[in-house]
PDB file of N, CA and C in Angstrom:
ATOM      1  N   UNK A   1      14.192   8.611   3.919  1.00  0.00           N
ATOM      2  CA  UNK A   1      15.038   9.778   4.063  1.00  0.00           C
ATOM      3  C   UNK A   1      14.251  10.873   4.787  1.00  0.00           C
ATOM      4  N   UNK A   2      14.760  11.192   5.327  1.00  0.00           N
ATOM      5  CA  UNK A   2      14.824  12.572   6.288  1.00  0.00           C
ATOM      6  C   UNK A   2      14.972  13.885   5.789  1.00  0.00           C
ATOM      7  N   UNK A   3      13.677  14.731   5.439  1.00  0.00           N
ATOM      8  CA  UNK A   3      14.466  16.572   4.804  1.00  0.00           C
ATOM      9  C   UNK A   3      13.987  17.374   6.350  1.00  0.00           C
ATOM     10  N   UNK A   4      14.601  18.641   6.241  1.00  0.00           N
ATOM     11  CA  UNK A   4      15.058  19.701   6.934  1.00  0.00           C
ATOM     12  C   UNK A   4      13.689  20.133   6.093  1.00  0.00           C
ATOM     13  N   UNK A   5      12.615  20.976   6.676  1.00  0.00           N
ATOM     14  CA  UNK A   5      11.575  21.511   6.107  1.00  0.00           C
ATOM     15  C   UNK A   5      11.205  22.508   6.704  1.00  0.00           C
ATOM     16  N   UNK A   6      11.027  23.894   5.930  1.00  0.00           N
ATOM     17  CA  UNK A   6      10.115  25.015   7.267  1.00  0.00           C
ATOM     18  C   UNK A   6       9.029  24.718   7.323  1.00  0.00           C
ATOM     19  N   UNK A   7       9.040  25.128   8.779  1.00  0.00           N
ATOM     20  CA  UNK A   7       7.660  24.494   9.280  1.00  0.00           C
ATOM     21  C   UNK A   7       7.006  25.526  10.224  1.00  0.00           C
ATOM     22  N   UNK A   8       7.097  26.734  10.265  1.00  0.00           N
ATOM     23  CA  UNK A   8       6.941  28.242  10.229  1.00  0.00           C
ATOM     24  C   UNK A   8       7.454  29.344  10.611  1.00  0.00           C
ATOM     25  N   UNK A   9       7.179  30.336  10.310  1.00  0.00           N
ATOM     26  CA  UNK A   9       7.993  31.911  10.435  1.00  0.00           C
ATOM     27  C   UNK A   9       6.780  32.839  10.923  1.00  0.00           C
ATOM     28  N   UNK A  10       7.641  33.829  11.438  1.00  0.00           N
ATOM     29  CA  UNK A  10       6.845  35.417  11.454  1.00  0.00           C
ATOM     30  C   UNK A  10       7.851  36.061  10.712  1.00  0.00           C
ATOM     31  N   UNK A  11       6.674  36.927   9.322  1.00  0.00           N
ATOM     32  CA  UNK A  11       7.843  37.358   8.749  1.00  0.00           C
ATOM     33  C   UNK A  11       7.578  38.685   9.293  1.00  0.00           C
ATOM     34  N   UNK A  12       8.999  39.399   9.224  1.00  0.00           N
ATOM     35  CA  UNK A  12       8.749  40.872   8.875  1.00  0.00           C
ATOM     36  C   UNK A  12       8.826  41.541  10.424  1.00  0.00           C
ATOM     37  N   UNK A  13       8.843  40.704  11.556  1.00  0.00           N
ATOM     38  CA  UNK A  13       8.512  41.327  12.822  1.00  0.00           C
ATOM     39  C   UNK A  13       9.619  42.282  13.286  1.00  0.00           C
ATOM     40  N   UNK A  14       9.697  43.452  14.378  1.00  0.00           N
ATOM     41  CA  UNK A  14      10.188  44.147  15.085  1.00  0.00           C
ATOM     42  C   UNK A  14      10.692  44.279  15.724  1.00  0.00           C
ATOM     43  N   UNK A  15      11.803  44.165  16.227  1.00  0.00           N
ATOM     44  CA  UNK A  15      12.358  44.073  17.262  1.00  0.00           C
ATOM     45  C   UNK A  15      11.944  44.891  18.200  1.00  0.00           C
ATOM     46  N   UNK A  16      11.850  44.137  19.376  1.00  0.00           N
ATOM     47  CA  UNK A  16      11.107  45.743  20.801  1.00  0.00           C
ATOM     48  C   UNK A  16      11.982  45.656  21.730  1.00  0.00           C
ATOM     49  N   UNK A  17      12.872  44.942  22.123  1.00  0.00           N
ATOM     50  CA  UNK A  17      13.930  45.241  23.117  1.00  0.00           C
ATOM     51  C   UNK A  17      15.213  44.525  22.745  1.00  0.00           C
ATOM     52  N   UNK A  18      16.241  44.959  23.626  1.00  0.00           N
ATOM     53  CA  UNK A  18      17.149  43.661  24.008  1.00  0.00           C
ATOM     54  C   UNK A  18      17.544  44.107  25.439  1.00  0.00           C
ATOM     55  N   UNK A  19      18.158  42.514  25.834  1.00  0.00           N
ATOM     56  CA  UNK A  19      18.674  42.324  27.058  1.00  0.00           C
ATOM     57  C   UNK A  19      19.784  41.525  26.805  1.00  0.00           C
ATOM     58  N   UNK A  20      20.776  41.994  27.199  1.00  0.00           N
ATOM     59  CA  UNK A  20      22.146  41.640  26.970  1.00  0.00           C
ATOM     60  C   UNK A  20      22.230  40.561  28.392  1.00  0.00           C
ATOM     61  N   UNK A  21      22.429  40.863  29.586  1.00  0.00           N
ATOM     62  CA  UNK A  21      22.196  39.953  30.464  1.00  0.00           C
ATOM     63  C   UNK A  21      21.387  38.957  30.980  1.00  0.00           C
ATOM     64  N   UNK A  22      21.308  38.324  29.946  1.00  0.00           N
ATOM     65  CA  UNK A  22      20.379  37.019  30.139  1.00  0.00           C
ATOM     66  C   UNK A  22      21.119  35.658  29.526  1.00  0.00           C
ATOM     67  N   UNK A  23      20.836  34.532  29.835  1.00  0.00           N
ATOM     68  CA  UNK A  23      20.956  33.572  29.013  1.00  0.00           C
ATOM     69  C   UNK A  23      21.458  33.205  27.799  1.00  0.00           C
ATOM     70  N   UNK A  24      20.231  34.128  27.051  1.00  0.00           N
ATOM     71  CA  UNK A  24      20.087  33.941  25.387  1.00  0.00           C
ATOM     72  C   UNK A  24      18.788  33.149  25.279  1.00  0.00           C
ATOM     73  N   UNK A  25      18.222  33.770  24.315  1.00  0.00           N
ATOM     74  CA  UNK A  25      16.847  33.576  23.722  1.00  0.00           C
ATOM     75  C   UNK A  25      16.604  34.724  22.915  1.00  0.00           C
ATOM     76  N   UNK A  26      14.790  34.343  22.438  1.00  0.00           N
ATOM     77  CA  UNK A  26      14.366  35.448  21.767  1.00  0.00           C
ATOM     78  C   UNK A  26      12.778  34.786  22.659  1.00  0.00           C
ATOM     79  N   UNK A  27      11.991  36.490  23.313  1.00  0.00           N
ATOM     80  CA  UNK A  27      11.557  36.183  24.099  1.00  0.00           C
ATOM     81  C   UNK A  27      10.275  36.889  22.777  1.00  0.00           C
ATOM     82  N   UNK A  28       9.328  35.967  22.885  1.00  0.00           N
ATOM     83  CA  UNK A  28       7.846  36.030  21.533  1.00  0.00           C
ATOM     84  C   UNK A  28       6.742  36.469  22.130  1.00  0.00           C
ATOM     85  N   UNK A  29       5.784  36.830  21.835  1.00  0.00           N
ATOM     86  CA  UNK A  29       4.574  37.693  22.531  1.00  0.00           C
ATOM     87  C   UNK A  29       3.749  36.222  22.371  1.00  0.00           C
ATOM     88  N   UNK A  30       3.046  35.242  22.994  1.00  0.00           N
ATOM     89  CA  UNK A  30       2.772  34.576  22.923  1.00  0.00           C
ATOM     90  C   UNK A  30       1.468  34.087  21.940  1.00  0.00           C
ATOM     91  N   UNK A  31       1.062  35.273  21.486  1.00  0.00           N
ATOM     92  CA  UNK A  31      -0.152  35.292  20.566  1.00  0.00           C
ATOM     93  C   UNK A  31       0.578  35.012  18.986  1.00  0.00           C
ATOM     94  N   UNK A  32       1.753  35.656  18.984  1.00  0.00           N
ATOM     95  CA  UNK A  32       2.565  35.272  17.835  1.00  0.00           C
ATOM     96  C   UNK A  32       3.002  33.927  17.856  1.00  0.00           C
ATOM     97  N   UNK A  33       3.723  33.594  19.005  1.00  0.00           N
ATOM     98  CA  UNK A  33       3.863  32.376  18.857  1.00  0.00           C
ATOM     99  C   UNK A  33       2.804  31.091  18.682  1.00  0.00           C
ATOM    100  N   UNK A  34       1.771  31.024  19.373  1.00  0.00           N
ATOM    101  CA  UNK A  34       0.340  30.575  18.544  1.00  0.00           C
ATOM    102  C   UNK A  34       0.070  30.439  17.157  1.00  0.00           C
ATOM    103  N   UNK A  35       0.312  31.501  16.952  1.00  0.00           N
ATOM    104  CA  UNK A  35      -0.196  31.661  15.407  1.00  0.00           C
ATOM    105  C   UNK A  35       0.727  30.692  14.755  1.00  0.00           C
ATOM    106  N   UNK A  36       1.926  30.857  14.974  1.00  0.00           N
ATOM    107  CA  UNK A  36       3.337  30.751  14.391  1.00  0.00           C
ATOM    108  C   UNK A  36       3.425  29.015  14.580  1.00  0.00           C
ATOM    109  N   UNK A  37       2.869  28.626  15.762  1.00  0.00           N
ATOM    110  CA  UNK A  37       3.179  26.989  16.003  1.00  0.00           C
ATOM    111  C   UNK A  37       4.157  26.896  16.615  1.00  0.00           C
ATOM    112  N   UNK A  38       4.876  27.760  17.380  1.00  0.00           N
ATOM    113  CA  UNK A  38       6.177  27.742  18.374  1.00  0.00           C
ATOM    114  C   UNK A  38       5.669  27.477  19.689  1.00  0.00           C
ATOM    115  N   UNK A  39       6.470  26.903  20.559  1.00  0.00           N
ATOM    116  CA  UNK A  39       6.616  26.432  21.664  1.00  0.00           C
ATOM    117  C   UNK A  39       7.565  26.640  22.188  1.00  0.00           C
ATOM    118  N   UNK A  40       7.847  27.084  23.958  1.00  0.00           N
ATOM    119  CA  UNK A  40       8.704  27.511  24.463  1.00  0.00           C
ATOM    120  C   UNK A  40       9.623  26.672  24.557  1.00  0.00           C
ATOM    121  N   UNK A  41      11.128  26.846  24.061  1.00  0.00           N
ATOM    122  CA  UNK A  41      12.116  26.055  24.276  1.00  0.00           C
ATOM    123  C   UNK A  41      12.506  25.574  22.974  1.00  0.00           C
ATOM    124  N   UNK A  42      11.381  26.343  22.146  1.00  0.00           N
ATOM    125  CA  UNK A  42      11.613  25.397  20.395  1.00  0.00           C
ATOM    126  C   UNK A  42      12.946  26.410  19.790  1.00  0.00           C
ATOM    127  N   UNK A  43      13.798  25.534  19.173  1.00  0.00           N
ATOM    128  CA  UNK A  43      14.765  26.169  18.418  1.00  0.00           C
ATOM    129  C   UNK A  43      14.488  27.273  17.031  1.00  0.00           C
ATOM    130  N   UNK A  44      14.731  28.099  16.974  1.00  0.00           N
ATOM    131  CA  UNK A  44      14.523  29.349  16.085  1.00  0.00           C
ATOM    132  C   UNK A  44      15.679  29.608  14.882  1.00  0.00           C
ATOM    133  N   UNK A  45      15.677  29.969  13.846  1.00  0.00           N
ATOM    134  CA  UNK A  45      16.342  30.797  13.535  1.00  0.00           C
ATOM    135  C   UNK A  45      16.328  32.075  12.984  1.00  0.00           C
ATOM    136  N   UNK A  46      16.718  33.161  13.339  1.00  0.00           N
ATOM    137  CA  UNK A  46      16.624  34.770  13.371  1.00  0.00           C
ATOM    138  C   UNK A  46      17.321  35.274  12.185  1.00  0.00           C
ATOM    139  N   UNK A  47      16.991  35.919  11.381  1.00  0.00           N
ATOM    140  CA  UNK A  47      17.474  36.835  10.301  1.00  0.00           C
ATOM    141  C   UNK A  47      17.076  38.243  10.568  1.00  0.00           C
ATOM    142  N   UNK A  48      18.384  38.770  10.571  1.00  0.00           N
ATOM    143  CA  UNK A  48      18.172  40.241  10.800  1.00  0.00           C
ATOM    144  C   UNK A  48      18.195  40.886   8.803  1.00  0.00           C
ATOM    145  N   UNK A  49      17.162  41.533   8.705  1.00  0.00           N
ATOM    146  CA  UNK A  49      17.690  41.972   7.772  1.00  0.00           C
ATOM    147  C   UNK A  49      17.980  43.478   7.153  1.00  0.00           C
ATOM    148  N   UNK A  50      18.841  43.758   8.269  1.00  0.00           N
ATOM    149  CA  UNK A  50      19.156  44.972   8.774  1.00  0.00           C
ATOM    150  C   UNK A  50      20.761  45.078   8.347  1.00  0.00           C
ATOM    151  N   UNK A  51      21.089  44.060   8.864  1.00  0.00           N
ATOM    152  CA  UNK A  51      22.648  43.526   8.920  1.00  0.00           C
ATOM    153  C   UNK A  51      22.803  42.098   8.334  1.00  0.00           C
ATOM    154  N   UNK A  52      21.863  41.606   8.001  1.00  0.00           N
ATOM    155  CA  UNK A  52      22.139  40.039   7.417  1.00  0.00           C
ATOM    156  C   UNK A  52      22.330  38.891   8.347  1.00  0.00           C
ATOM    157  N   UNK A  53      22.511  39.250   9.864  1.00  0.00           N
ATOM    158  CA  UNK A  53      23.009  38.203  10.978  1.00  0.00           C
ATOM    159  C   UNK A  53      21.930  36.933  10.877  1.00  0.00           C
ATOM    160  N   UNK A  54      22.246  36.395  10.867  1.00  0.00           N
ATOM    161  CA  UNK A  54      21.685  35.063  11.061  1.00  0.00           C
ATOM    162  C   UNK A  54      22.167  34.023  12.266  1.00  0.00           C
ATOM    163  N   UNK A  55      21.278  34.089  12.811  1.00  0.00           N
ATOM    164  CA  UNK A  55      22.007  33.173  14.230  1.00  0.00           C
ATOM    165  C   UNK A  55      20.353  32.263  14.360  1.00  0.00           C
ATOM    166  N   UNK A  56      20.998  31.037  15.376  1.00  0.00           N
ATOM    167  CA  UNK A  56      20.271  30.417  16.092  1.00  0.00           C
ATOM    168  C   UNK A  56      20.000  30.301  17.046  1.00  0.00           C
ATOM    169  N   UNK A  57      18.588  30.224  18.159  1.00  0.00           N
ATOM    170  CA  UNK A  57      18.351  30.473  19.362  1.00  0.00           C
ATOM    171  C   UNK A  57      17.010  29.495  19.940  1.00  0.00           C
ATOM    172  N   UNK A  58      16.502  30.103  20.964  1.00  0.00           N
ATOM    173  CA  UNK A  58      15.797  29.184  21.531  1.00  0.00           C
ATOM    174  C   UNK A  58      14.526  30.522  22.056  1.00  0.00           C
ATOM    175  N   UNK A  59      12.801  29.969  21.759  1.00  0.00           N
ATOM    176  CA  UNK A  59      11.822  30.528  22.068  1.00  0.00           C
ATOM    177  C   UNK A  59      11.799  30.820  23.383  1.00  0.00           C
ATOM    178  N   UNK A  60      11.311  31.958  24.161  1.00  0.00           N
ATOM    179  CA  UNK A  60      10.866  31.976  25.914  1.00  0.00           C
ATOM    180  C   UNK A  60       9.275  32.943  25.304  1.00  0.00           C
ATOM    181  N   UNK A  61       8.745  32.257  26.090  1.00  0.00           N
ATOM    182  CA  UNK A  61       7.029  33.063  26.028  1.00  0.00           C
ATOM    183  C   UNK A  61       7.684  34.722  26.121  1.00  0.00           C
ATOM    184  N   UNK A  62       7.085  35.527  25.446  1.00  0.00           N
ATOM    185  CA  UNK A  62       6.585  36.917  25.733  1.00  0.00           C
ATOM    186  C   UNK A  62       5.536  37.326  25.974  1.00  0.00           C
ATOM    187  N   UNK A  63       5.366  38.388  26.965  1.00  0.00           N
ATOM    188  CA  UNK A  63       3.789  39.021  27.319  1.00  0.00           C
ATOM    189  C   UNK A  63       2.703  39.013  26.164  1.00  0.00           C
ATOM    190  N   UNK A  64       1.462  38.067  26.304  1.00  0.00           N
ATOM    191  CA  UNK A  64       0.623  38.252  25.411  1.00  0.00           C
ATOM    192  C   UNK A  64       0.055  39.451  25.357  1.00  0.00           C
ATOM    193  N   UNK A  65       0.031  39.811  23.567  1.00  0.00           N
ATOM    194  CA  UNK A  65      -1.133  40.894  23.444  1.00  0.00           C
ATOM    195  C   UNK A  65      -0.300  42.115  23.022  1.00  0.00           C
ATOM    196  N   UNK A  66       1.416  41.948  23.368  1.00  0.00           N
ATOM    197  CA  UNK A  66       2.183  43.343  23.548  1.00  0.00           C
ATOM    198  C   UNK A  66       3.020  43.042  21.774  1.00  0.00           C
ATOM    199  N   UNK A  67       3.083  42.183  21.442  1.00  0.00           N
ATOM    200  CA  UNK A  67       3.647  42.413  20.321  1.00  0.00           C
ATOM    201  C   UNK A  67       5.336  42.010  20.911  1.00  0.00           C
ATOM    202  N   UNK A  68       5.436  42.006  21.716  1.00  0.00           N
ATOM    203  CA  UNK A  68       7.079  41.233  22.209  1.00  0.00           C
ATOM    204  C   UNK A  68       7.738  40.834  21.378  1.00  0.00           C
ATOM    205  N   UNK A  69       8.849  40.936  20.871  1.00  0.00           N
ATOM    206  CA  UNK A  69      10.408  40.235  19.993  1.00  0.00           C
ATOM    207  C   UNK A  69      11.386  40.602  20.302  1.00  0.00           C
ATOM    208  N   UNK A  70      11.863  40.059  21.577  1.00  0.00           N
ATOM    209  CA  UNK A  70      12.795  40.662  22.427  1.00  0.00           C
ATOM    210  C   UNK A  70      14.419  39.448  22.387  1.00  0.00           C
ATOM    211  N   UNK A  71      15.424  40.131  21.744  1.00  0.00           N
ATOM    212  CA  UNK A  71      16.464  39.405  22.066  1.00  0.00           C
ATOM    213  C   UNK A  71      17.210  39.539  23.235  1.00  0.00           C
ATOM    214  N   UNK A  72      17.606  38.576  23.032  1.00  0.00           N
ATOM    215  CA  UNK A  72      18.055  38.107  24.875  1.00  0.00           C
ATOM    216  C   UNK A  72      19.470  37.389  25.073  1.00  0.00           C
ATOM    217  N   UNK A  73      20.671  37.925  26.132  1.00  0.00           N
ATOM    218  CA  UNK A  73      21.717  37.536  25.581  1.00  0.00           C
ATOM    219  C   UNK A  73      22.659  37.658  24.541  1.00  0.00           C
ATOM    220  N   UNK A  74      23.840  36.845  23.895  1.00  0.00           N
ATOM    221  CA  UNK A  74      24.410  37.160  22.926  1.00  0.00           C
ATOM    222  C   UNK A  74      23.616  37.370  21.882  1.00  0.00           C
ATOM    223  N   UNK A  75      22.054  37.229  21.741  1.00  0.00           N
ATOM    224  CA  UNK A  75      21.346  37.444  20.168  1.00  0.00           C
ATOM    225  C   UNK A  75      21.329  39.270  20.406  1.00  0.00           C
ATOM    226  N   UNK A  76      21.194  39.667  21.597  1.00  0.00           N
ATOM    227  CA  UNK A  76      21.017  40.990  21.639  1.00  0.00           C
ATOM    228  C   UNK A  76      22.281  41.757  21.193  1.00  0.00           C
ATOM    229  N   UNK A  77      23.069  40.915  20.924  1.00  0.00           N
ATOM    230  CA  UNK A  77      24.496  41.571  20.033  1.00  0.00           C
ATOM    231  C   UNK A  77      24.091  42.157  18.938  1.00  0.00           C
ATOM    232  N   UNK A  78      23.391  41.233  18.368  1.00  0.00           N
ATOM    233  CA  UNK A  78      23.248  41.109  16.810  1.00  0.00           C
ATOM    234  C   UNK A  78      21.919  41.669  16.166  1.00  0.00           C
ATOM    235  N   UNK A  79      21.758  42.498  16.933  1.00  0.00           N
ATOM    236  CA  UNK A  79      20.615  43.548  16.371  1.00  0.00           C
ATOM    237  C   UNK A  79      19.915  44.769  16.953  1.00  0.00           C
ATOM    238  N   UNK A  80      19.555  46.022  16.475  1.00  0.00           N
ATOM    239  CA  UNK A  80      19.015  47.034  17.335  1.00  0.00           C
ATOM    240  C   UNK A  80      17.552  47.109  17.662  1.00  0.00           C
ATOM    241  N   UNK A  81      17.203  47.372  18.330  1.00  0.00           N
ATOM    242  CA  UNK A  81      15.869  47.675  18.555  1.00  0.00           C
ATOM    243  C   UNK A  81      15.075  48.554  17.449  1.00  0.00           C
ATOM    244  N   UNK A  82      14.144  47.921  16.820  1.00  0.00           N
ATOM    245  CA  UNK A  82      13.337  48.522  15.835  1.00  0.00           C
ATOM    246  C   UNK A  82      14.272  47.819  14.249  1.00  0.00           C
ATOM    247  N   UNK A  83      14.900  47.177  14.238  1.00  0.00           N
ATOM    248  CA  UNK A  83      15.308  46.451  13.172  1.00  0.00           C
ATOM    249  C   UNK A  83      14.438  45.191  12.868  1.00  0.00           C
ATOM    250  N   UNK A  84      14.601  45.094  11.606  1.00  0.00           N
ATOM    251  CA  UNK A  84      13.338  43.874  10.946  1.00  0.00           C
ATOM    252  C   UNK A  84      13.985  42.722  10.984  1.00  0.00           C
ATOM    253  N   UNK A  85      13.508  41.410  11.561  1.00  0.00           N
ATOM    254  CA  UNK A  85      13.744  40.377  11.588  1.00  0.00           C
ATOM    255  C   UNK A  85      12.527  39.156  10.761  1.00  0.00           C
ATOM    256  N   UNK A  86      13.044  38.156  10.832  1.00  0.00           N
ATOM    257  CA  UNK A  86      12.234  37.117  10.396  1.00  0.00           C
ATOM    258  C   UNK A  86      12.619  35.451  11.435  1.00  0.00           C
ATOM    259  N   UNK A  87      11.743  35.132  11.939  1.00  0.00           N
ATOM    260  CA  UNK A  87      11.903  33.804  12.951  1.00  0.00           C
ATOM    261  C   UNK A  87      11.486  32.676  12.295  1.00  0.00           C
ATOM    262  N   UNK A  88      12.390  32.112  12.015  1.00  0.00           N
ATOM    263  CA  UNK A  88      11.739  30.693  11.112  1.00  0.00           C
ATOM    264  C   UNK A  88      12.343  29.747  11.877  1.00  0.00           C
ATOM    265  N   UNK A  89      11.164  28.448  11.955  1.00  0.00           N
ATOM    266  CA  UNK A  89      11.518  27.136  12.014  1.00  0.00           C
ATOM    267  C   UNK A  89      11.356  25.712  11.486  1.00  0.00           C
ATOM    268  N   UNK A  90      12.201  25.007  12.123  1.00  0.00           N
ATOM    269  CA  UNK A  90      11.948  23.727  10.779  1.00  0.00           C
ATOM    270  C   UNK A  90      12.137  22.812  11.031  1.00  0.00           C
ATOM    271  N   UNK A  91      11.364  21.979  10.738  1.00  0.00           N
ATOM    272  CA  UNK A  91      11.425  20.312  11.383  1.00  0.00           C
ATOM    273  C   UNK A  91      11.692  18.729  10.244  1.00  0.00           C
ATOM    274  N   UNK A  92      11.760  18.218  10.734  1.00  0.00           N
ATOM    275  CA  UNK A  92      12.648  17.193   9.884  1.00  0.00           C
ATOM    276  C   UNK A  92      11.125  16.189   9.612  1.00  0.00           C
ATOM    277  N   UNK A  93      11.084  15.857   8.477  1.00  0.00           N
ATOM    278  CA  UNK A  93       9.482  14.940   7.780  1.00  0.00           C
ATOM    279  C   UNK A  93      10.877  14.232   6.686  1.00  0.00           C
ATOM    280  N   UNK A  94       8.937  13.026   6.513  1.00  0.00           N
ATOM    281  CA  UNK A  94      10.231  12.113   5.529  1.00  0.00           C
ATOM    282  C   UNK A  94       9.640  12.966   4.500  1.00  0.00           C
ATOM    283  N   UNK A  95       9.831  12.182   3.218  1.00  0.00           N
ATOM    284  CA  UNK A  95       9.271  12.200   1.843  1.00  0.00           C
ATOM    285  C   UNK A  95       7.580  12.613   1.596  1.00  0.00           C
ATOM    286  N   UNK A  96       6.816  11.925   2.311  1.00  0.00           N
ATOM    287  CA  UNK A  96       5.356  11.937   2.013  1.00  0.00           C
ATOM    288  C   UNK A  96       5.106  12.895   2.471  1.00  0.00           C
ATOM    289  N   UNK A  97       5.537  13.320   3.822  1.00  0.00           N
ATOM    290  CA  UNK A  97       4.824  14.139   4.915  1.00  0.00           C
ATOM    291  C   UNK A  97       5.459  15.533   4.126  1.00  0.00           C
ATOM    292  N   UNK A  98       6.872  15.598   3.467  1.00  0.00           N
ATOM    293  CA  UNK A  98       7.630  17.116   3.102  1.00  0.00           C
ATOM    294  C   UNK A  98       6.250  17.271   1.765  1.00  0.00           C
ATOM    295  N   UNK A  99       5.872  16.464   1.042  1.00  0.00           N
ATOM    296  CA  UNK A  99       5.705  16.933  -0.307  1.00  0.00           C
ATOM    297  C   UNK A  99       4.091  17.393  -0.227  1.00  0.00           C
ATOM    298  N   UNK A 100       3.294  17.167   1.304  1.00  0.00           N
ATOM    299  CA  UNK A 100       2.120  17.841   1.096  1.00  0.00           C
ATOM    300  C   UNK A 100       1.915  18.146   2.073  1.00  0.00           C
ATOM    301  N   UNK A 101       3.305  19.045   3.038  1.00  0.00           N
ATOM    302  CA  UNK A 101       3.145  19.653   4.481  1.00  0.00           C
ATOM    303  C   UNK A 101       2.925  21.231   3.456  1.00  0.00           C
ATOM    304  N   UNK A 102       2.533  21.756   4.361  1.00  0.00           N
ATOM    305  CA  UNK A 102       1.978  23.298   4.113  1.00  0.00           C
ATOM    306  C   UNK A 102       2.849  24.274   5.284  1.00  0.00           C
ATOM    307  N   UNK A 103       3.832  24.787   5.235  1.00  0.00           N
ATOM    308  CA  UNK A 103       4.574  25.923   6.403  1.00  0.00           C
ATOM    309  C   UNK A 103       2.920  27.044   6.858  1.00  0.00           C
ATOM    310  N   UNK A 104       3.535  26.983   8.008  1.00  0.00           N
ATOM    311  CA  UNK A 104       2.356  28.545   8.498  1.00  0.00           C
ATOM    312  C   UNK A 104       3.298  29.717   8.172  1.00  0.00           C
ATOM    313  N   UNK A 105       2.764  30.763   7.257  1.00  0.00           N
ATOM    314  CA  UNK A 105       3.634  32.185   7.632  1.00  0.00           C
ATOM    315  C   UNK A 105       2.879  33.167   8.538  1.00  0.00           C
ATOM    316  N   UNK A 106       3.396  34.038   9.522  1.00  0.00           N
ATOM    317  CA  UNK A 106       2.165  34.682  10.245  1.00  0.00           C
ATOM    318  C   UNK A 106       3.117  36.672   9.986  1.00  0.00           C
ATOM    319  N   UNK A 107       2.101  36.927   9.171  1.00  0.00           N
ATOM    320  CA  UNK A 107       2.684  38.290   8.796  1.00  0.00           C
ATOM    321  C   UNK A 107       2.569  39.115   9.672  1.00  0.00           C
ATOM    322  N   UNK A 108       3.254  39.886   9.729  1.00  0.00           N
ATOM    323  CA  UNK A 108       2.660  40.895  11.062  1.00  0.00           C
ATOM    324  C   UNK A 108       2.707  42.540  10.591  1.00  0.00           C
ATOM    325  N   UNK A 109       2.375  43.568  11.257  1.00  0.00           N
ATOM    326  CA  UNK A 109       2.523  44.999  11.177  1.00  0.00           C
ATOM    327  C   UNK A 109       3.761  45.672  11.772  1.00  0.00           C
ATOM    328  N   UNK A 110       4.166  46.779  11.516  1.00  0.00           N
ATOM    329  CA  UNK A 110       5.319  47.636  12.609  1.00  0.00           C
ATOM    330  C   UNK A 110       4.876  47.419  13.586  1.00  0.00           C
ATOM    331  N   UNK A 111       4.272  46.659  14.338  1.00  0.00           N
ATOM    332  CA  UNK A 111       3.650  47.143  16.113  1.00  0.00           C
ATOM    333  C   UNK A 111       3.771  44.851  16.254  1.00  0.00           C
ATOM    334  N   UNK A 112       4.177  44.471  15.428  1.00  0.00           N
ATOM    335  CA  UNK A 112       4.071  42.865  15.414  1.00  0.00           C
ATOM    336  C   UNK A 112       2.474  42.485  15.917  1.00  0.00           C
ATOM    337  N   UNK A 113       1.383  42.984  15.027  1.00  0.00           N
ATOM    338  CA  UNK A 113       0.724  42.736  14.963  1.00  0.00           C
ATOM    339  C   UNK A 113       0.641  41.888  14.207  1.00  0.00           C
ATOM    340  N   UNK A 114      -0.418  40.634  14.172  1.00  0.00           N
ATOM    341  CA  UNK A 114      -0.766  39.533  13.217  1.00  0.00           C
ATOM    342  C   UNK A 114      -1.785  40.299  12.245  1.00  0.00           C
ATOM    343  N   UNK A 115      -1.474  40.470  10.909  1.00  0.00           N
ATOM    344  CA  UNK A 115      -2.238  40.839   9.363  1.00  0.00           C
ATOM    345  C   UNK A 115      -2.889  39.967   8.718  1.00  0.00           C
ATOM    346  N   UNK A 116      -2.039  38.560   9.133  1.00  0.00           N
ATOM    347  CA  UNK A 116      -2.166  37.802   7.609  1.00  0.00           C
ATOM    348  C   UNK A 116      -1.694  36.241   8.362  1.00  0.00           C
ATOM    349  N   UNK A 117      -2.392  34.977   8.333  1.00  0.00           N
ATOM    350  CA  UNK A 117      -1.966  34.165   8.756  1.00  0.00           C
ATOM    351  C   UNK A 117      -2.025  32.830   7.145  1.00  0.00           C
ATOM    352  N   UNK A 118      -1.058  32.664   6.383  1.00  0.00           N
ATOM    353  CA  UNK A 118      -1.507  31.603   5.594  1.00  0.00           C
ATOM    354  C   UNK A 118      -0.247  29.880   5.590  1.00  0.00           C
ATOM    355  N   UNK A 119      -0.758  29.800   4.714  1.00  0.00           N
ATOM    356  CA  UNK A 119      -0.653  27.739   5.258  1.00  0.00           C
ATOM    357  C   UNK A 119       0.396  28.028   3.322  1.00  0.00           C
ATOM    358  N   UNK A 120       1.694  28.103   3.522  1.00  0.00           N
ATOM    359  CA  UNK A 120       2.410  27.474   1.957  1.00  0.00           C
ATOM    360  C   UNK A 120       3.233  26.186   1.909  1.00  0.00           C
TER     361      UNK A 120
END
């Protein structure tokens, strides 16, 4: 059998822009995404918890170093700039691999700075 498992987040991060005319994405400062274990093109899901929105999207690199969490497209509907979000993702393990995988969380500051990187 097959579980749905997180397999990591940034919690707590910032929103720093949106762009309504684009695609759709959420564009990541690439040092976060590092930390985080994301890869461009990897599927996301976004919690605003500002408004509760919860949607799903897709990673694009952001400028390293700047702290970037930029929605892009229809995600830029669904939230203001400077509202708190959380980016989690999650990948599918069987049995052995779910019961002694460890998620990365990568905490960050108001400025989406990395604080705190741990393995739960």
């Amino acid at each position: 059998m097959q579980r749905i498992m997180l397999k990591s987040k940034i919690h707590r991060a910032t929103v720093t822009g949106l762009e309504l005319d684009y695609e759709g994405s959420i564009a990541i400062d690439e040092d976060l995404m590092e930390a985080a274990d994301l890869l461009a093109g990897e599927q996301v899901q976004v919690l605003n918890l500002q408004n509760g929105e919860r949607f799903i999207t897709y990673v694009i690199r952001g400028e390293r170093g700047t702290g970037q969490m930029m929605l892009n497209g229809p995600a830029a509907r669904l939230a203001y700039k400077g509202d708190t979000i959380i980016v989690i993702a999650y990948a599918p393990m069987d049995d052995a691999e779910a019961k002694g995988f460890q998620a990365t969380v990568v905490k960050v500051d108001g400025q989406n700075r990395i604080v705190q990187v741990l393995k739960k």
